[in-house]
N, C-alpha and C. Protein backbone atom coordinates (compact mmCIF):
# COMPACT_ATOMS: atom_id res chain seq x y z
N UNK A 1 4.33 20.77 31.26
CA UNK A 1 4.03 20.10 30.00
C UNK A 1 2.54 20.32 29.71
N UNK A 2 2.28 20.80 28.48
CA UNK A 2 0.95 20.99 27.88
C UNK A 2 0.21 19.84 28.18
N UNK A 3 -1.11 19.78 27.58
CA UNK A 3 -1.58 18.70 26.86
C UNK A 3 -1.54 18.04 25.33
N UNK A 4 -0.90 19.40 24.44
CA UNK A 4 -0.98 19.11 23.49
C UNK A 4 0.57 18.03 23.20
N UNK A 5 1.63 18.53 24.24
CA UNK A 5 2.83 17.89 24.21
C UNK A 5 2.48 16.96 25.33
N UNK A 6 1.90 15.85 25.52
CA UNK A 6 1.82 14.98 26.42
C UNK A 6 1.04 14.15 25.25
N UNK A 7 0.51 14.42 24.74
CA UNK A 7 -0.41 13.88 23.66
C UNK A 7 0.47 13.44 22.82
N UNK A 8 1.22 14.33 21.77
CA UNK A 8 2.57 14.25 21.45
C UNK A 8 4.02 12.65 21.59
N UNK A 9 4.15 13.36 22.99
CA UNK A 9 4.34 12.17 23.18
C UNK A 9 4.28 10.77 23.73
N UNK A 10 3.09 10.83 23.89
CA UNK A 10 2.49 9.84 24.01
C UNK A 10 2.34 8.71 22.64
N UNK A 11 1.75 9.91 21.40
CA UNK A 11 1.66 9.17 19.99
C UNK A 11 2.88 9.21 19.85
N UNK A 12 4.08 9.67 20.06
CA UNK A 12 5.57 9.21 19.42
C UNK A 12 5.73 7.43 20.03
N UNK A 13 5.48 7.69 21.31
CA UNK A 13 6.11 6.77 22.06
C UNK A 13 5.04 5.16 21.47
N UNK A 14 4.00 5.81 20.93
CA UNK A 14 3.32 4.61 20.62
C UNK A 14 3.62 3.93 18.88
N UNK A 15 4.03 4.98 18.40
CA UNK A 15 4.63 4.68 16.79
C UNK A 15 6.13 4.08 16.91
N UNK A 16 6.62 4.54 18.03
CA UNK A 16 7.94 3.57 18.11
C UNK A 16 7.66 2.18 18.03
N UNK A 17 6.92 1.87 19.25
CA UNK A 17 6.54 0.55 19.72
C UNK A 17 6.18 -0.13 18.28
N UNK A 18 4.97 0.43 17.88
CA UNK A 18 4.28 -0.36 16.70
C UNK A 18 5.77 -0.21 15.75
N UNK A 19 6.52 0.51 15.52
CA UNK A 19 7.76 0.05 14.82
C UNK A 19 8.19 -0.85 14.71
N UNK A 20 8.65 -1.00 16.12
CA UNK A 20 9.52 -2.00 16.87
C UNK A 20 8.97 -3.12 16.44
N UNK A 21 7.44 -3.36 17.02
CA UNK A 21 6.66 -4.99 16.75
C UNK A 21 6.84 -5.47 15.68
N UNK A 22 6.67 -4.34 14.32
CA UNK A 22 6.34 -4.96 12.82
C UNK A 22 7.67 -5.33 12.51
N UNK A 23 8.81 -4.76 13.14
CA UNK A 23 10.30 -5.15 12.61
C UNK A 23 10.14 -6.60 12.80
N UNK A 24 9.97 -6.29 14.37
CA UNK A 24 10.61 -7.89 14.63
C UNK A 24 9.44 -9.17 14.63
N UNK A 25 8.22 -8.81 13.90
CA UNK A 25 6.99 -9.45 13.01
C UNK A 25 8.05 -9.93 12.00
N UNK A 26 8.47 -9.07 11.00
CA UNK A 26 8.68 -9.43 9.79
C UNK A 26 10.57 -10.18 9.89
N UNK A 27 11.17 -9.91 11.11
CA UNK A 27 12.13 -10.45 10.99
C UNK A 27 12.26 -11.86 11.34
N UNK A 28 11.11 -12.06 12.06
CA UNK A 28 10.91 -13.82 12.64
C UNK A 28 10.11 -14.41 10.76
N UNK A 29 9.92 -13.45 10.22
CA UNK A 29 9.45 -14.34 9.39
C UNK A 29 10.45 -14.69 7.70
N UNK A 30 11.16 -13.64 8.08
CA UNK A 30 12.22 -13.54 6.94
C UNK A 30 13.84 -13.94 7.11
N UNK A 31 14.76 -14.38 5.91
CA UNK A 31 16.08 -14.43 6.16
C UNK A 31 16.69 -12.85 6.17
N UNK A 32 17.57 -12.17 7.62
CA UNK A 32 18.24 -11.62 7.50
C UNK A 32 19.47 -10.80 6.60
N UNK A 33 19.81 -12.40 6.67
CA UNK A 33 21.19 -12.21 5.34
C UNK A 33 20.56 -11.47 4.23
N UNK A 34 19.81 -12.57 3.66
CA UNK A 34 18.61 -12.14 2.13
C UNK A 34 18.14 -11.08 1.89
N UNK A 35 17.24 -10.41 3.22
CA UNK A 35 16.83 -9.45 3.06
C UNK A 35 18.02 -8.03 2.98
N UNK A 36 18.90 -8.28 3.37
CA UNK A 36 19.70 -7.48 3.68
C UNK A 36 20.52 -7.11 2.20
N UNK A 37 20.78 -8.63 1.73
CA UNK A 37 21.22 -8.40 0.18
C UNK A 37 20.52 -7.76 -0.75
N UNK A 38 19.12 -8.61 -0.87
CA UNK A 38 18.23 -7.39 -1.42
C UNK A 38 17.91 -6.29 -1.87
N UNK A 39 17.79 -5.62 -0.10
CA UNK A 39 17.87 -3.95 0.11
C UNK A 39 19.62 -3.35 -0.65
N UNK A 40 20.19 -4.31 -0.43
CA UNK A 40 22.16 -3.64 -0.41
C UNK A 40 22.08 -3.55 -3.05
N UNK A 41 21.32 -4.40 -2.95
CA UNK A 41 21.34 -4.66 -4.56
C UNK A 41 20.31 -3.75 -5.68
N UNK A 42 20.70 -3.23 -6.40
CA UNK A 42 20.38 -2.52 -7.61
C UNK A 42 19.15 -3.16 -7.80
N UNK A 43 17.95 -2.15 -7.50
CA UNK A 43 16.35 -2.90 -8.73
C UNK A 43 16.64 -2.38 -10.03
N UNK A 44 17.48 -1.70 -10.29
CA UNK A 44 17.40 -1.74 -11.87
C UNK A 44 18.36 -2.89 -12.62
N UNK A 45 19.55 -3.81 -11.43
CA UNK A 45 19.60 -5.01 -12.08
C UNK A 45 19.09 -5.81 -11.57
N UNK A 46 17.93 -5.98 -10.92
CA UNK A 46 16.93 -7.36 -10.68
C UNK A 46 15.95 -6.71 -11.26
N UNK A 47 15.59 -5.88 -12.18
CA UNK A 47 14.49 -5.69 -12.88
C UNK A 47 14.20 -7.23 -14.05
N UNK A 48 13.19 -7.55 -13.78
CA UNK A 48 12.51 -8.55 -14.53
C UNK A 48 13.12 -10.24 -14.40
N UNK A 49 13.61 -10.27 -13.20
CA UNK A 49 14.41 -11.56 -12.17
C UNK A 49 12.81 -11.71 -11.34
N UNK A 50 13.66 -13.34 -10.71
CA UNK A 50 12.01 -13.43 -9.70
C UNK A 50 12.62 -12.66 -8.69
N UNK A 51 14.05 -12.28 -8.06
CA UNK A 51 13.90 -11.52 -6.97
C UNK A 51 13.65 -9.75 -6.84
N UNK A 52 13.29 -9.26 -8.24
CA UNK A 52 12.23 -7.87 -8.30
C UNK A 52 10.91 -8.07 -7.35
N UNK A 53 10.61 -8.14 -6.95
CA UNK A 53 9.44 -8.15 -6.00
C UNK A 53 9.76 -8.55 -4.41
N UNK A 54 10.54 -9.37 -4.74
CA UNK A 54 11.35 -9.99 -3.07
C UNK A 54 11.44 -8.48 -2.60
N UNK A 55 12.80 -7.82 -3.62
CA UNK A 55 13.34 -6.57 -3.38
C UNK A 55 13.04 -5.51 -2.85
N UNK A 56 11.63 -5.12 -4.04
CA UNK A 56 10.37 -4.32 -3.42
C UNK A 56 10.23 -4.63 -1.71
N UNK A 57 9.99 -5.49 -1.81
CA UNK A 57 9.18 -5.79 -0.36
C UNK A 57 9.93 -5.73 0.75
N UNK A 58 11.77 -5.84 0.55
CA UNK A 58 12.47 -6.09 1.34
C UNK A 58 12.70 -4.34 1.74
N UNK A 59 12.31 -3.45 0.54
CA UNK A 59 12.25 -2.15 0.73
C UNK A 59 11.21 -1.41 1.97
N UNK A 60 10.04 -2.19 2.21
CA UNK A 60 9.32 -1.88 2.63
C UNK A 60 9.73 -1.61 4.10
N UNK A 61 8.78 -0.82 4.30
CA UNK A 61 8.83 -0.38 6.38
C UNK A 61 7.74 -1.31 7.06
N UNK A 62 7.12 -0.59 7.96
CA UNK A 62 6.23 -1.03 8.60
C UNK A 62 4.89 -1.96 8.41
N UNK A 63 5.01 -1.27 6.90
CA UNK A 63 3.87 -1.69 6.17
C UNK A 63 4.14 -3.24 5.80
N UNK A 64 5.15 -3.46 5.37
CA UNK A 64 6.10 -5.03 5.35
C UNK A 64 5.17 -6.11 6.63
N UNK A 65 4.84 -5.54 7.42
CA UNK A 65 4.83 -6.61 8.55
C UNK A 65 2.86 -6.87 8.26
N UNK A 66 2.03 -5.85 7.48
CA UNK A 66 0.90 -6.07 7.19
C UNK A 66 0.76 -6.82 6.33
N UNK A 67 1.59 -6.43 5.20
CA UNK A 67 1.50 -7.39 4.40
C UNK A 67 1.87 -8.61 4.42
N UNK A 68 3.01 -9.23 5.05
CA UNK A 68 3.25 -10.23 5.24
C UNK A 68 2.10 -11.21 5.99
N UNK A 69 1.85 -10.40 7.31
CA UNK A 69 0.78 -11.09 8.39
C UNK A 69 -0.12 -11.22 8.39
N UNK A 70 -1.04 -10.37 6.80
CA UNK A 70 -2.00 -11.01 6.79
C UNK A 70 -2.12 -11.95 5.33
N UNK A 71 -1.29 -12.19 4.78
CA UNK A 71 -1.10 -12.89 3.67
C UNK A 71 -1.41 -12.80 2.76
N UNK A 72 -1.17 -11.18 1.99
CA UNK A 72 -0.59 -10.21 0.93
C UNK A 72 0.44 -10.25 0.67
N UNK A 73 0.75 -9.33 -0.15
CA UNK A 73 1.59 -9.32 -0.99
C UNK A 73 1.68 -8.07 -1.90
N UNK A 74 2.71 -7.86 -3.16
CA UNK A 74 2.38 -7.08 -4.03
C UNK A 74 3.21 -7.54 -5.46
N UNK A 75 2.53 -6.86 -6.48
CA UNK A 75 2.92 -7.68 -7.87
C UNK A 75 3.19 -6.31 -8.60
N UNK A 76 4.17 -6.51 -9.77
CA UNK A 76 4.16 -5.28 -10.75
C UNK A 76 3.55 -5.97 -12.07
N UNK A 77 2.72 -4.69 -12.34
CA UNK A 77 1.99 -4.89 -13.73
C UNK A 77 2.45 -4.17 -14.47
N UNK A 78 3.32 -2.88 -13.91
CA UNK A 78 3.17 -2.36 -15.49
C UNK A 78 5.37 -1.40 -15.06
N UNK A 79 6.10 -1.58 -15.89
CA UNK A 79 7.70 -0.91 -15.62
C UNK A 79 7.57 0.08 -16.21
N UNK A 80 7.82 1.31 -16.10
CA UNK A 80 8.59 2.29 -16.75
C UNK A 80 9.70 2.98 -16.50
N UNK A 81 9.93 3.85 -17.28
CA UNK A 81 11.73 4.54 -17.08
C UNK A 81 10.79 6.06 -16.56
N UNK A 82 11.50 6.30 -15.11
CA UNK A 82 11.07 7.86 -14.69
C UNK A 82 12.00 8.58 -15.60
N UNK A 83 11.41 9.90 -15.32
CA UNK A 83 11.73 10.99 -16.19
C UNK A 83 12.80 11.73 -15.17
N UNK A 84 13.88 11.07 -15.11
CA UNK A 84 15.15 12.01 -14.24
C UNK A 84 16.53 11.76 -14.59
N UNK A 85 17.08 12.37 -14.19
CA UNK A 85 18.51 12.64 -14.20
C UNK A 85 19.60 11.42 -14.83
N UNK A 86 19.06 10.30 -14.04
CA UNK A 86 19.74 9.48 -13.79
C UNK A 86 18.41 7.94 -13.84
N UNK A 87 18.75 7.11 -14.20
CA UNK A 87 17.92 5.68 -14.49
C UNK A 87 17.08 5.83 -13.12
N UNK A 88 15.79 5.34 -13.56
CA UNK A 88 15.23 5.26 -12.28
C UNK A 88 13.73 4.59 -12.83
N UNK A 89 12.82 4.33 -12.08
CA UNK A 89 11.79 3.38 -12.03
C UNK A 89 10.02 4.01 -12.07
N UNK A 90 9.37 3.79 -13.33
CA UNK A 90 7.89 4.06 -12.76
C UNK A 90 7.29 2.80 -12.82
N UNK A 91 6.85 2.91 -11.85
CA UNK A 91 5.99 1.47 -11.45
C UNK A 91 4.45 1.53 -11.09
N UNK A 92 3.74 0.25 -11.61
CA UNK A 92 2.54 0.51 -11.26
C UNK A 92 2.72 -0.76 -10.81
N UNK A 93 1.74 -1.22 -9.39
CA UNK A 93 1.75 -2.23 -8.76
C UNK A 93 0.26 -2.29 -8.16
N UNK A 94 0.14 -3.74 -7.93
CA UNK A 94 -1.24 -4.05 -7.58
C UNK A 94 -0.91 -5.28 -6.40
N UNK A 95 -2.24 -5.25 -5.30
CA UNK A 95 -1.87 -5.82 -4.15
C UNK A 95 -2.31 -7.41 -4.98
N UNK A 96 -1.74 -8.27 -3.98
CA UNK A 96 -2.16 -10.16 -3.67
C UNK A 96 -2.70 -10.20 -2.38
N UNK A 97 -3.38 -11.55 -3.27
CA UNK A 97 -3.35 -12.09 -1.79
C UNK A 97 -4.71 -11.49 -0.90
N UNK A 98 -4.72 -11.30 0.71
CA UNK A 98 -6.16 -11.51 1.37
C UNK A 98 -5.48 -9.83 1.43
N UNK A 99 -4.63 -9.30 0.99
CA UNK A 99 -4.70 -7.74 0.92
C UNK A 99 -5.86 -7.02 0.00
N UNK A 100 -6.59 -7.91 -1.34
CA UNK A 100 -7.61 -7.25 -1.72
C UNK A 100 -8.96 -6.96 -1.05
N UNK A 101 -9.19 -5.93 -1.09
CA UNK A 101 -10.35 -5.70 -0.88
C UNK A 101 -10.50 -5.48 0.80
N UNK A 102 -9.32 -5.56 1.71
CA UNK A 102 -9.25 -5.62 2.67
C UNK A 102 -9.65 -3.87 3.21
N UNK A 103 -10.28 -3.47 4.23
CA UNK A 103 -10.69 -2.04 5.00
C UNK A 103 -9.14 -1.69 5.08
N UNK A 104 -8.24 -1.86 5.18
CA UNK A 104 -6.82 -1.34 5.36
C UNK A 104 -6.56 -0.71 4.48
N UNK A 105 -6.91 -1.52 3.18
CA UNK A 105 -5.98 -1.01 2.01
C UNK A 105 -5.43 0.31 1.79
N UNK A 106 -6.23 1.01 2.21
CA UNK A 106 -6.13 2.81 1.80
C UNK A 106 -4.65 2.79 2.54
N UNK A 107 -4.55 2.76 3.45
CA UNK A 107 -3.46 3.14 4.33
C UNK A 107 -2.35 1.79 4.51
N UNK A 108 -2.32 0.98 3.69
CA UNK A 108 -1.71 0.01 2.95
C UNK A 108 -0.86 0.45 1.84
N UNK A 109 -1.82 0.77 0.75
CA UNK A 109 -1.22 1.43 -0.70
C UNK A 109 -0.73 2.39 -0.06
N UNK A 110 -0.95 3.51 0.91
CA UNK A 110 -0.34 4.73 0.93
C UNK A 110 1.63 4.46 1.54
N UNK A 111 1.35 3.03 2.48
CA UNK A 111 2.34 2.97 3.20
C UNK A 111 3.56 2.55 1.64
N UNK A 112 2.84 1.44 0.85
CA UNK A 112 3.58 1.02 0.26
C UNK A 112 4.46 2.03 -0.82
N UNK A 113 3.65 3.05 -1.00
CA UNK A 113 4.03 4.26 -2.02
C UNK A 113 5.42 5.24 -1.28
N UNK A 114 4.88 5.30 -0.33
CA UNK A 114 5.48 5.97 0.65
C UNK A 114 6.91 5.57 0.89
N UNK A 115 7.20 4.33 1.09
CA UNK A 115 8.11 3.18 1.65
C UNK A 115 9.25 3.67 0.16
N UNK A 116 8.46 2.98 -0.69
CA UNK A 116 9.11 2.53 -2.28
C UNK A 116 9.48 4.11 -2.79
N UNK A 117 9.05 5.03 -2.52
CA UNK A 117 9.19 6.24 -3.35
C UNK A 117 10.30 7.11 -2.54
N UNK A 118 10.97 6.29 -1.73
CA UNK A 118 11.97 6.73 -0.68
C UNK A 118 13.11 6.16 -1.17
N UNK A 119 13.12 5.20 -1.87
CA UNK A 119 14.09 4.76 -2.58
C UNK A 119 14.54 5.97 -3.78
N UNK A 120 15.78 5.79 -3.92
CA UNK A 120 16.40 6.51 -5.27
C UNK A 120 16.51 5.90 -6.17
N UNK A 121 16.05 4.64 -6.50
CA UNK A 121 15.97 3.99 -7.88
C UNK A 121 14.56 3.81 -8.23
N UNK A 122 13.52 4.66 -7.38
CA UNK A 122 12.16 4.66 -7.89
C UNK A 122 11.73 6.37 -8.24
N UNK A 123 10.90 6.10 -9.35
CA UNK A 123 10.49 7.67 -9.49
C UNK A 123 9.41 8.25 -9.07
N UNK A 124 8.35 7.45 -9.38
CA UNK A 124 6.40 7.11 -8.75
C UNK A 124 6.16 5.91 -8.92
N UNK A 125 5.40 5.21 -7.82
CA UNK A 125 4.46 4.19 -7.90
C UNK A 125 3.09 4.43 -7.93
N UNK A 126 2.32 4.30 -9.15
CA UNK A 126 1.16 4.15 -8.96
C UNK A 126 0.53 2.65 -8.58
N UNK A 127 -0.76 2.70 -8.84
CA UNK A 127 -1.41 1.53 -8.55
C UNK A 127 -2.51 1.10 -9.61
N UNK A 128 -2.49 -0.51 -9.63
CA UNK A 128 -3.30 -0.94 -10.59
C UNK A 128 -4.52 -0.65 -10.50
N UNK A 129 -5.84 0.41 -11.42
CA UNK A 129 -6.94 0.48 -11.34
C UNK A 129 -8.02 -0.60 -11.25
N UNK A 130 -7.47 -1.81 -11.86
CA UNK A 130 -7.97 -3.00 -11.19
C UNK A 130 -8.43 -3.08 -9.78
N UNK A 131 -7.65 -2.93 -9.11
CA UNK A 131 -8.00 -2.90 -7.94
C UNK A 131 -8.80 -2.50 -6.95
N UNK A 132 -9.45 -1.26 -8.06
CA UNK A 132 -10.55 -0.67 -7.49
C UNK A 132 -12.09 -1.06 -7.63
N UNK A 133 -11.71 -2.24 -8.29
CA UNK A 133 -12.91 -3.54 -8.62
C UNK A 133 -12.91 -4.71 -7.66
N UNK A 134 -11.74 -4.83 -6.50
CA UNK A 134 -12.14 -5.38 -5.68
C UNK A 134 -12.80 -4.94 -4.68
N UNK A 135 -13.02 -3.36 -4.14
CA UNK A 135 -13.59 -3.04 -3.56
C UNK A 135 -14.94 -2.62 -3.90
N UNK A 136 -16.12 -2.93 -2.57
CA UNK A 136 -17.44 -2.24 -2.57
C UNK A 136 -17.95 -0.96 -3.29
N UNK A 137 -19.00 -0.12 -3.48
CA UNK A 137 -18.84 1.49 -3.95
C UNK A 137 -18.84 1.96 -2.50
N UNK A 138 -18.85 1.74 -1.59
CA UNK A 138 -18.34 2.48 -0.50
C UNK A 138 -17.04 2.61 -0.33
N UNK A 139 -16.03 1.69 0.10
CA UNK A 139 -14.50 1.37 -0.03
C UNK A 139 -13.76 1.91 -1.33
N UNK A 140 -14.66 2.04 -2.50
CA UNK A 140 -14.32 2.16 -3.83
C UNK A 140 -14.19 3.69 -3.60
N UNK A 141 -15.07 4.61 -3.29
CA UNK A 141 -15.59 6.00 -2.59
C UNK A 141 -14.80 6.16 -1.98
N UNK A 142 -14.29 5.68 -1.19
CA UNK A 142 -13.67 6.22 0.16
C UNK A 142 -12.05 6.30 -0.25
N UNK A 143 -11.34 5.21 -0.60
CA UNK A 143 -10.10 5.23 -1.24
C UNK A 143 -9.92 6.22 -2.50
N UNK A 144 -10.70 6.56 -3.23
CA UNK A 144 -10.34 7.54 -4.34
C UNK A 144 -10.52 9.22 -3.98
N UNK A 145 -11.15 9.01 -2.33
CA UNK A 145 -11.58 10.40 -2.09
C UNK A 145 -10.00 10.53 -1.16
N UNK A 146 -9.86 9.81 -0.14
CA UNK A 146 -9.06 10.37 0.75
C UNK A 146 -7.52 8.82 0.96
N UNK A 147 -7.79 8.21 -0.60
CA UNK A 147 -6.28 7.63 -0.28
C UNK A 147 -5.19 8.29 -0.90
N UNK A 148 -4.33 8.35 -0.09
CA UNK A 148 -2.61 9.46 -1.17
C UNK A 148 -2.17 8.38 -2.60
N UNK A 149 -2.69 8.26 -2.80
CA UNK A 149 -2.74 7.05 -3.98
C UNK A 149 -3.43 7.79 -5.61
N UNK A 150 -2.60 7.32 -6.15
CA UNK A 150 -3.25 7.47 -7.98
C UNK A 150 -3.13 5.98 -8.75
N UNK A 151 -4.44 5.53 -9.52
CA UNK A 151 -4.98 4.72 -9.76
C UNK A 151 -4.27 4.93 -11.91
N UNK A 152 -4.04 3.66 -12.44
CA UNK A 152 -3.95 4.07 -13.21
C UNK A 152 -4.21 2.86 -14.33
């Protein structure tokens, strides 16, 4: 075995774990059943219900267990209809909560884009340019240079 494949898996074996934790982070903190309905239910018929955002979130991966734990969140500001085949979702969303302005964010928004744009009833999520007023001009710099994120 190399080093480069020991390295390998070493980082696999450590992205499992951190998997594993944030699951069962976010499952001590959530209803099963609920979440499960959620994920199983149409966002284009809970579009503009209070459980559109539950939904979102119940969509989420790993990133779910940051946001939850540190007491964030996320909100939609702005709906649109993607440009495909079949009904589907452009969304622009902006974080809550002690998620603003937080050193994470970059790799926060990226998770959340990431998560949501895996869905087939979403087309793109951007993000609220607001948001780039909660951060410093350093953080402000740094997220527009190297976050997978578009601001809008």
């Amino acid at each position: 075995m190399t080093d480069d494949d020991l390295v390998a898996q070493y980082a696999a074996e450590a992205k499992a774990a951190m998997s594993e934790e944030a699951m069962r982070r976010v499952a001590e903190s959530t209803d099963s059943e609920v979440e499960a309905k959620l994920r199983s239910t149409s966002l284009l018929e809970l579009l503009h219900t209070e459980e559109f955002v539950p939904a979102l979130l119940a969509r989420l991966g790993d990133v779910r267990a940051a946001l939850d734990g540190h007491g964030g969140g996320i909100k939609t500001t702005s709906v649109g209809w993607g440009q495909t085949e079949h009904p589907s979702l452009d969304l622009v969303l902006d974080l809550t909560g002690a998620c603003l302005s937080c050193g994470a964010a970059p790799g926060t928004l990226e998770g959340v884009k990431t998560d949501l744009e895996n869905d087939e009833e979403i087309t793109r999520i951007r993000f609220s340019s607001a948001l780039l007023d909660t951060f410093d001009e350093l953080g402000r710099e740094f997220i527009l240079a190297h976050g997978a994120v578009e601001f809008v």
